[in-house]
PDB file of N, CA and C in Angstrom:
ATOM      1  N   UNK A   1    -130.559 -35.813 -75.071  1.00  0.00           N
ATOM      2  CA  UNK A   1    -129.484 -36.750 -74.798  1.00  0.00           C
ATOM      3  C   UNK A   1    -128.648 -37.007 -76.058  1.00  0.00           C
ATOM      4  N   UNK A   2    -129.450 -37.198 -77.207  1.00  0.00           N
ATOM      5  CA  UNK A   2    -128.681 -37.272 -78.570  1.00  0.00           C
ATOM      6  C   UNK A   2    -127.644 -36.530 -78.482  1.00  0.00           C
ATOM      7  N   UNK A   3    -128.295 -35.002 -78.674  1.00  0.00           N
ATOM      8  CA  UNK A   3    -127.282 -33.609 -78.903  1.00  0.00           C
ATOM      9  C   UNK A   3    -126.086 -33.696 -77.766  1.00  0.00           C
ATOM     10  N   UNK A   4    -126.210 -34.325 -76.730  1.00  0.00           N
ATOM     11  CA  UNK A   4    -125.110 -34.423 -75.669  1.00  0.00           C
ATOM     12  C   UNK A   4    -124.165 -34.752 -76.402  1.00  0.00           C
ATOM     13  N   UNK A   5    -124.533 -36.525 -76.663  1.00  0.00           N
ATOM     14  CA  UNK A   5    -123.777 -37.347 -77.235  1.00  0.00           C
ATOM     15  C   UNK A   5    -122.661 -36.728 -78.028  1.00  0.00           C
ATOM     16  N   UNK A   6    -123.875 -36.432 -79.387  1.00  0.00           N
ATOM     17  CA  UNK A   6    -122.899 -35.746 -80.388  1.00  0.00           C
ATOM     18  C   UNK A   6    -122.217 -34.607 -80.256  1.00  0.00           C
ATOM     19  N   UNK A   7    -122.194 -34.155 -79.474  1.00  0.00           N
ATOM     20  CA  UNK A   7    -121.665 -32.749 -78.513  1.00  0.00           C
ATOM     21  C   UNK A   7    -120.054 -33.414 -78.240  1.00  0.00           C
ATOM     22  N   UNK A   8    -120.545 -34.425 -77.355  1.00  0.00           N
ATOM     23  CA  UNK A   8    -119.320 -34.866 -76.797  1.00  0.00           C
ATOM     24  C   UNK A   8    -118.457 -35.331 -77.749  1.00  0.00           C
ATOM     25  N   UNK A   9    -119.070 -36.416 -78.838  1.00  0.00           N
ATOM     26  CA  UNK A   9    -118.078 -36.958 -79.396  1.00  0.00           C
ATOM     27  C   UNK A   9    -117.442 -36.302 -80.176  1.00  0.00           C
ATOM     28  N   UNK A  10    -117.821 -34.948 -80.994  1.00  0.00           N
ATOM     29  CA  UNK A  10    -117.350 -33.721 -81.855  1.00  0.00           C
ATOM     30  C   UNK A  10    -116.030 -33.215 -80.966  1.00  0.00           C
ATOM     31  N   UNK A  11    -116.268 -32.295 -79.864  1.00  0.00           N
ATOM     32  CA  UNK A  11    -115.274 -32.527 -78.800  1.00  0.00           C
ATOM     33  C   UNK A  11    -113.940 -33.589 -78.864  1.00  0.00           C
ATOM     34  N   UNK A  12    -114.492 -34.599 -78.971  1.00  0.00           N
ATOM     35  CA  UNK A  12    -113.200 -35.814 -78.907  1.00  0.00           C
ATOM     36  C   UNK A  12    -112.207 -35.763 -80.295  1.00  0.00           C
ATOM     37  N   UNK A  13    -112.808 -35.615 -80.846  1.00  0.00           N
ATOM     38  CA  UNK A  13    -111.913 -35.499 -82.316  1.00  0.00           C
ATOM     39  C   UNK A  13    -111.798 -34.257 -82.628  1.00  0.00           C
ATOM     40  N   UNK A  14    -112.195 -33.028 -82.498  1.00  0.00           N
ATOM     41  CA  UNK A  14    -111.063 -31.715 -82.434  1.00  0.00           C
ATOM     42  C   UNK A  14    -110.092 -31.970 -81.463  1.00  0.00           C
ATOM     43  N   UNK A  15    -110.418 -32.384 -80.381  1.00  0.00           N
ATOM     44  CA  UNK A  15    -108.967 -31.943 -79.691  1.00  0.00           C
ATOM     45  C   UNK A  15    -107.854 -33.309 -79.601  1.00  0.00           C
ATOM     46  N   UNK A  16    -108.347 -34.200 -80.316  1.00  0.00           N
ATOM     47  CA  UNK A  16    -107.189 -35.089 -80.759  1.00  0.00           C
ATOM     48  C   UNK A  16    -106.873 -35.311 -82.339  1.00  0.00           C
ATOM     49  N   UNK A  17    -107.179 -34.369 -83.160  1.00  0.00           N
ATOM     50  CA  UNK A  17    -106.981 -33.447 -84.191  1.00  0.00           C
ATOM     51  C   UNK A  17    -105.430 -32.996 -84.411  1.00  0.00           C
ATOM     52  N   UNK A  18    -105.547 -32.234 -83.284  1.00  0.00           N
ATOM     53  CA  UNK A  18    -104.384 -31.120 -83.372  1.00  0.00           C
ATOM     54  C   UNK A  18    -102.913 -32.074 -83.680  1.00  0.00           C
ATOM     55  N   UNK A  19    -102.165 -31.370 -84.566  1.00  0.00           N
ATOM     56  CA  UNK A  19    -100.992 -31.829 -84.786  1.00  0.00           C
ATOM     57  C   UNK A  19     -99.798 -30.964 -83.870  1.00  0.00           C
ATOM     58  N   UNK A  20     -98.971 -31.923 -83.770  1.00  0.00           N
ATOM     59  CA  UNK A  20     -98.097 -30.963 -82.976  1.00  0.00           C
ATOM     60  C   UNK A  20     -96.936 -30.471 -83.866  1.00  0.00           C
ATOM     61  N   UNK A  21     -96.104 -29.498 -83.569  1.00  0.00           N
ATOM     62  CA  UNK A  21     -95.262 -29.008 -84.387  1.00  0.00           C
ATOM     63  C   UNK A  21     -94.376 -28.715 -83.213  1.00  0.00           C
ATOM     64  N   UNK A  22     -93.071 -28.293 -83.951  1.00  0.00           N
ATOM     65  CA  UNK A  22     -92.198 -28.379 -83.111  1.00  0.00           C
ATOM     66  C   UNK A  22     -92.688 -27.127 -81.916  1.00  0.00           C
ATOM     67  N   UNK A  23     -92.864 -26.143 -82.755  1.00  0.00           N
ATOM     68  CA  UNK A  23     -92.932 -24.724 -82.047  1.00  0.00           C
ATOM     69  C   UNK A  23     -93.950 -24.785 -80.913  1.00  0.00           C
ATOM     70  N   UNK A  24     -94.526 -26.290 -80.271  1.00  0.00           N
ATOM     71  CA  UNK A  24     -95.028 -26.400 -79.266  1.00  0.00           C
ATOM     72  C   UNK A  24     -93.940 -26.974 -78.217  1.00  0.00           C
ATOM     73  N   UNK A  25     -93.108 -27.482 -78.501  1.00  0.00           N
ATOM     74  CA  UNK A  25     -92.249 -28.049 -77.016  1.00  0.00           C
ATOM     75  C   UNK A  25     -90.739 -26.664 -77.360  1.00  0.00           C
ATOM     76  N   UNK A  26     -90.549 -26.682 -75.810  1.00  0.00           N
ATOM     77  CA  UNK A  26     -89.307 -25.800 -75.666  1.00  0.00           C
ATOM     78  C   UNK A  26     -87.907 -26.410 -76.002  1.00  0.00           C
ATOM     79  N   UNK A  27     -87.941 -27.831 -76.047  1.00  0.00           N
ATOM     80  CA  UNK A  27     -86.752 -28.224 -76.223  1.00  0.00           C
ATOM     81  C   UNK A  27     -86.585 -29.495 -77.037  1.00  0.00           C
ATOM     82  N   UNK A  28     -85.650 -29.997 -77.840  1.00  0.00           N
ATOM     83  CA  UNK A  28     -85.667 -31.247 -78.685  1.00  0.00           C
ATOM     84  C   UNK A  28     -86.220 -32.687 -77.932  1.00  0.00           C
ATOM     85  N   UNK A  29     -85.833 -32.793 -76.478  1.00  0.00           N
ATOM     86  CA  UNK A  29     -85.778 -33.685 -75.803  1.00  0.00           C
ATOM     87  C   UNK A  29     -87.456 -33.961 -75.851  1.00  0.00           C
ATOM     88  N   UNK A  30     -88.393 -32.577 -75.562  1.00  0.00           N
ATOM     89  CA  UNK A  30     -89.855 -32.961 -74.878  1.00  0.00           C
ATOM     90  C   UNK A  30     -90.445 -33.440 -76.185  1.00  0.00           C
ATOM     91  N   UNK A  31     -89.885 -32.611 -77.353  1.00  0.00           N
ATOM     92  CA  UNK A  31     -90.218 -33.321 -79.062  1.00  0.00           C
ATOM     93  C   UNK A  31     -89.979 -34.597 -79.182  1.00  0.00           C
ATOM     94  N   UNK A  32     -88.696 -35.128 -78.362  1.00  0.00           N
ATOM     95  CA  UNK A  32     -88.146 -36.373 -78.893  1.00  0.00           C
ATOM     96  C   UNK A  32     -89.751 -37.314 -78.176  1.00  0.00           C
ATOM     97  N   UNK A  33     -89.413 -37.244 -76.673  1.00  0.00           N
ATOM     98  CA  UNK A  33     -90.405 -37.193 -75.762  1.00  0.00           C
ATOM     99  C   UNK A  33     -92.007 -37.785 -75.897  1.00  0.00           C
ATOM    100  N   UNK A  34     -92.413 -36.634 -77.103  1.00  0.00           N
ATOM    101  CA  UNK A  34     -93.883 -37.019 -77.428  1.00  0.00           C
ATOM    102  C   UNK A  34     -93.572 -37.979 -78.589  1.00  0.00           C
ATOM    103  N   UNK A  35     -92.581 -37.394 -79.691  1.00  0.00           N
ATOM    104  CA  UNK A  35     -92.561 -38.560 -80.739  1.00  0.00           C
ATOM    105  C   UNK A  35     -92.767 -39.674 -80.633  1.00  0.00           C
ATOM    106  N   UNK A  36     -91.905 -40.006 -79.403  1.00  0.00           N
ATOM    107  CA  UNK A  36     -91.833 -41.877 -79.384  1.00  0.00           C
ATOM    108  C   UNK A  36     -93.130 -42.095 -77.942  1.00  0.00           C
ATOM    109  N   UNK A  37     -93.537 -41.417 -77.352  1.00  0.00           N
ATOM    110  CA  UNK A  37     -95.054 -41.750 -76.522  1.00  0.00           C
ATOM    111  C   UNK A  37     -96.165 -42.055 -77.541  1.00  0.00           C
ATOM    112  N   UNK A  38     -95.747 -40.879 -79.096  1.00  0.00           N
ATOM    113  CA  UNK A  38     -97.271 -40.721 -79.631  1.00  0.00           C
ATOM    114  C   UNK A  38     -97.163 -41.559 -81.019  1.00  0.00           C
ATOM    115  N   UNK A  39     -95.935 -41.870 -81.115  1.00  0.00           N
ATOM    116  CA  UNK A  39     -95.410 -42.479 -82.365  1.00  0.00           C
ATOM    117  C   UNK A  39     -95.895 -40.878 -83.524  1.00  0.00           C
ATOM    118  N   UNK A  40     -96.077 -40.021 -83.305  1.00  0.00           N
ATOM    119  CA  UNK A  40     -96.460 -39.117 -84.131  1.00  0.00           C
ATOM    120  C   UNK A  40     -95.132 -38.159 -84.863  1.00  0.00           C
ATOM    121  N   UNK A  41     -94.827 -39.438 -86.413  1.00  0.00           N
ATOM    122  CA  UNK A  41     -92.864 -38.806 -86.792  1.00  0.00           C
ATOM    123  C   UNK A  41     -93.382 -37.989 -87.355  1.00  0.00           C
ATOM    124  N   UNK A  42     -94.376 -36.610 -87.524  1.00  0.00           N
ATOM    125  CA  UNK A  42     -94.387 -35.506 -88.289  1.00  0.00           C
ATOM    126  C   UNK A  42     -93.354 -34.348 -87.626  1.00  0.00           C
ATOM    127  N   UNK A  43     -92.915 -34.931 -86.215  1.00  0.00           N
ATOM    128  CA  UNK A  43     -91.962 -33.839 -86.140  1.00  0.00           C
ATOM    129  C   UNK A  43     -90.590 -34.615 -86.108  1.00  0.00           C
ATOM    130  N   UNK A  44     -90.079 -35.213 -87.472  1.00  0.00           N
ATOM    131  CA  UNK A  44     -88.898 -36.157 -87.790  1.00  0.00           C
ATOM    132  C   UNK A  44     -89.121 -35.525 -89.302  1.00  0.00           C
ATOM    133  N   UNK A  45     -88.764 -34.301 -89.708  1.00  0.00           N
ATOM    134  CA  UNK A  45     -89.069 -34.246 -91.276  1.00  0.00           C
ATOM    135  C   UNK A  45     -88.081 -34.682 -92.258  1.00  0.00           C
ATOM    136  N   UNK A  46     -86.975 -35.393 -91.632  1.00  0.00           N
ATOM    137  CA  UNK A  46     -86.097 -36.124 -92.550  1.00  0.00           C
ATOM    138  C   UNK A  46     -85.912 -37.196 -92.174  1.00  0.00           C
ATOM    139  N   UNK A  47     -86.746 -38.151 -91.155  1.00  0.00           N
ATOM    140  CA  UNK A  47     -87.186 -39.460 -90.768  1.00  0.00           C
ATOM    141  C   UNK A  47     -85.938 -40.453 -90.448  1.00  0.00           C
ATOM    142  N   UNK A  48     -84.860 -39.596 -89.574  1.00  0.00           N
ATOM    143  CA  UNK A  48     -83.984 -39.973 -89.505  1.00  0.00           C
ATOM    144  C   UNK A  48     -83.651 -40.556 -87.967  1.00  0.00           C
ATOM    145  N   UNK A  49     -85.238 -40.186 -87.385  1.00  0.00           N
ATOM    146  CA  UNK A  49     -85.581 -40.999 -85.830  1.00  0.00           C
ATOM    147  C   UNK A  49     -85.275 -39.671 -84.865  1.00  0.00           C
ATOM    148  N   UNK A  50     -84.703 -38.455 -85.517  1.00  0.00           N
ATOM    149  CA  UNK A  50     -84.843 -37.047 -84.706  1.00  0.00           C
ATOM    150  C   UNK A  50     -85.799 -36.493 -84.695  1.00  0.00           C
ATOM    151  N   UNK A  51     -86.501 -35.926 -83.854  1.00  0.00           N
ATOM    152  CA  UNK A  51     -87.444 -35.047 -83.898  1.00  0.00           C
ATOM    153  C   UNK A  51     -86.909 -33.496 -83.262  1.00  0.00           C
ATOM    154  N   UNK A  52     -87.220 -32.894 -84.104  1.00  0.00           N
ATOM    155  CA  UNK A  52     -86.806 -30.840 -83.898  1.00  0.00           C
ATOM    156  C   UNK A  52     -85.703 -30.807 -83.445  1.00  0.00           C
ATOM    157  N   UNK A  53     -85.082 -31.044 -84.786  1.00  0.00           N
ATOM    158  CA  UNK A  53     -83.375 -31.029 -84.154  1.00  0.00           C
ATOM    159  C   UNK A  53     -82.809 -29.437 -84.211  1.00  0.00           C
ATOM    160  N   UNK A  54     -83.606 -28.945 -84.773  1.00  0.00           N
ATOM    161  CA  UNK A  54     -83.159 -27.250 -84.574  1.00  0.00           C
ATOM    162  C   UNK A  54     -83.912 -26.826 -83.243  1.00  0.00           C
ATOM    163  N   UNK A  55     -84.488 -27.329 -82.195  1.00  0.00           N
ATOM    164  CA  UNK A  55     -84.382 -27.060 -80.911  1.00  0.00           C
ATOM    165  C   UNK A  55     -83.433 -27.020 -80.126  1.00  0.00           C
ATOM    166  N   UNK A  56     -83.611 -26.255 -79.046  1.00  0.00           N
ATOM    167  CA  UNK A  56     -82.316 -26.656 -78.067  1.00  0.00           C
ATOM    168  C   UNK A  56     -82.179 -27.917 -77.678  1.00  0.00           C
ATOM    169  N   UNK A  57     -80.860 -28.225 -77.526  1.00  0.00           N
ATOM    170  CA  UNK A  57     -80.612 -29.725 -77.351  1.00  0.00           C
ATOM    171  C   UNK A  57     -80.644 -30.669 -78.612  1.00  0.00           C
ATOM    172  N   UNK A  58     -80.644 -30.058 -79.854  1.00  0.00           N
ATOM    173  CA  UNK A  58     -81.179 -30.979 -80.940  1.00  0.00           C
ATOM    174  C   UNK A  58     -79.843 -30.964 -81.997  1.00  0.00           C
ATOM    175  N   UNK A  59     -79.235 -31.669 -82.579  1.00  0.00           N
ATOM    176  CA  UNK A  59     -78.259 -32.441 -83.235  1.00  0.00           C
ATOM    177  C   UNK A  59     -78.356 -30.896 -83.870  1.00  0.00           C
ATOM    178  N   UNK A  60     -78.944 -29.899 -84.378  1.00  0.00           N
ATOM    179  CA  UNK A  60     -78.863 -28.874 -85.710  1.00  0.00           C
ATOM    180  C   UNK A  60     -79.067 -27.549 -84.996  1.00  0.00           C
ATOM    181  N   UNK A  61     -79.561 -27.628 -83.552  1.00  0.00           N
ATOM    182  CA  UNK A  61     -79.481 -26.040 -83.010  1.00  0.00           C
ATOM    183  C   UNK A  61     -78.525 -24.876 -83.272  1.00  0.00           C
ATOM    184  N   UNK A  62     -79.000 -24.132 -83.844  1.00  0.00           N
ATOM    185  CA  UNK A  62     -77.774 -22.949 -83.464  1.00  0.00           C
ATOM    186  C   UNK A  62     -76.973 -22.873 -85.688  1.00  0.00           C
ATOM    187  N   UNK A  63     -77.565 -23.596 -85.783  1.00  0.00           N
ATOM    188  CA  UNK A  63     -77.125 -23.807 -87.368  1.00  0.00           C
ATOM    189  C   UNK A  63     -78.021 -23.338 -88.174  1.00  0.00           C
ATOM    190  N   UNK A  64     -77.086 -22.670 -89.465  1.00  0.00           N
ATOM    191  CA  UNK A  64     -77.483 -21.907 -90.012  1.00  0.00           C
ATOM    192  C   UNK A  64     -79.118 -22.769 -91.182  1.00  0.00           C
ATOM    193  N   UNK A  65     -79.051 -23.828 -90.778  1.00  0.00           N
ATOM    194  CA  UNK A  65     -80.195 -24.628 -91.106  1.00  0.00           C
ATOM    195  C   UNK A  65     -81.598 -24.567 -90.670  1.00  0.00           C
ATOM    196  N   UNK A  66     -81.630 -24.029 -89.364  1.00  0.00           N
ATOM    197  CA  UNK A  66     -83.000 -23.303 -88.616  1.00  0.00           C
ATOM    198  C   UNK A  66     -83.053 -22.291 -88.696  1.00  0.00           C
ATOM    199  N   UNK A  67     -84.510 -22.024 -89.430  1.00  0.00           N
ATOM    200  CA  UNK A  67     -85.397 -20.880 -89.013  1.00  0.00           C
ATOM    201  C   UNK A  67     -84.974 -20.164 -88.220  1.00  0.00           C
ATOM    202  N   UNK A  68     -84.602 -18.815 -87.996  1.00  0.00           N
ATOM    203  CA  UNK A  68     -84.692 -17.669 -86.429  1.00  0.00           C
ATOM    204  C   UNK A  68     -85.952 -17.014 -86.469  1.00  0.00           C
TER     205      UNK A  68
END
């Protein structure tokens, strides 16, 4: 029953671990989306209340400022 336990609770904190990055949502909106559900501004890297603005839909798409 121990080993369950600790089974389970190991489980709980890898998979709420994971950070998200932009290159998980398809569009600025679902980034904006989780930002303010998860309060999580690591995808705001100039903390300006945008999140993945070089996504589609995002204030910087399409500019020579994002990654291809």
């Amino acid at each position: 029953m121990k080993k369950l336990l600790i089974l389970c609770l190991l489980a709980g904190f890898s998979a709420s671990s994971h950070a998200a990055r932009c290159a998980d949502f398809a569009t600025q909106q679902e980034a904006q989306e989780y930002m303010e559900r998860t309060g999580d501004t690591r995808l705001d890297g100039d903390k300006d209340g945008e999140a993945c603005k070089c996504l589609p839909g995002g204030s910087r798409y399409g500019s020579s400022v994002c990654r291809r």
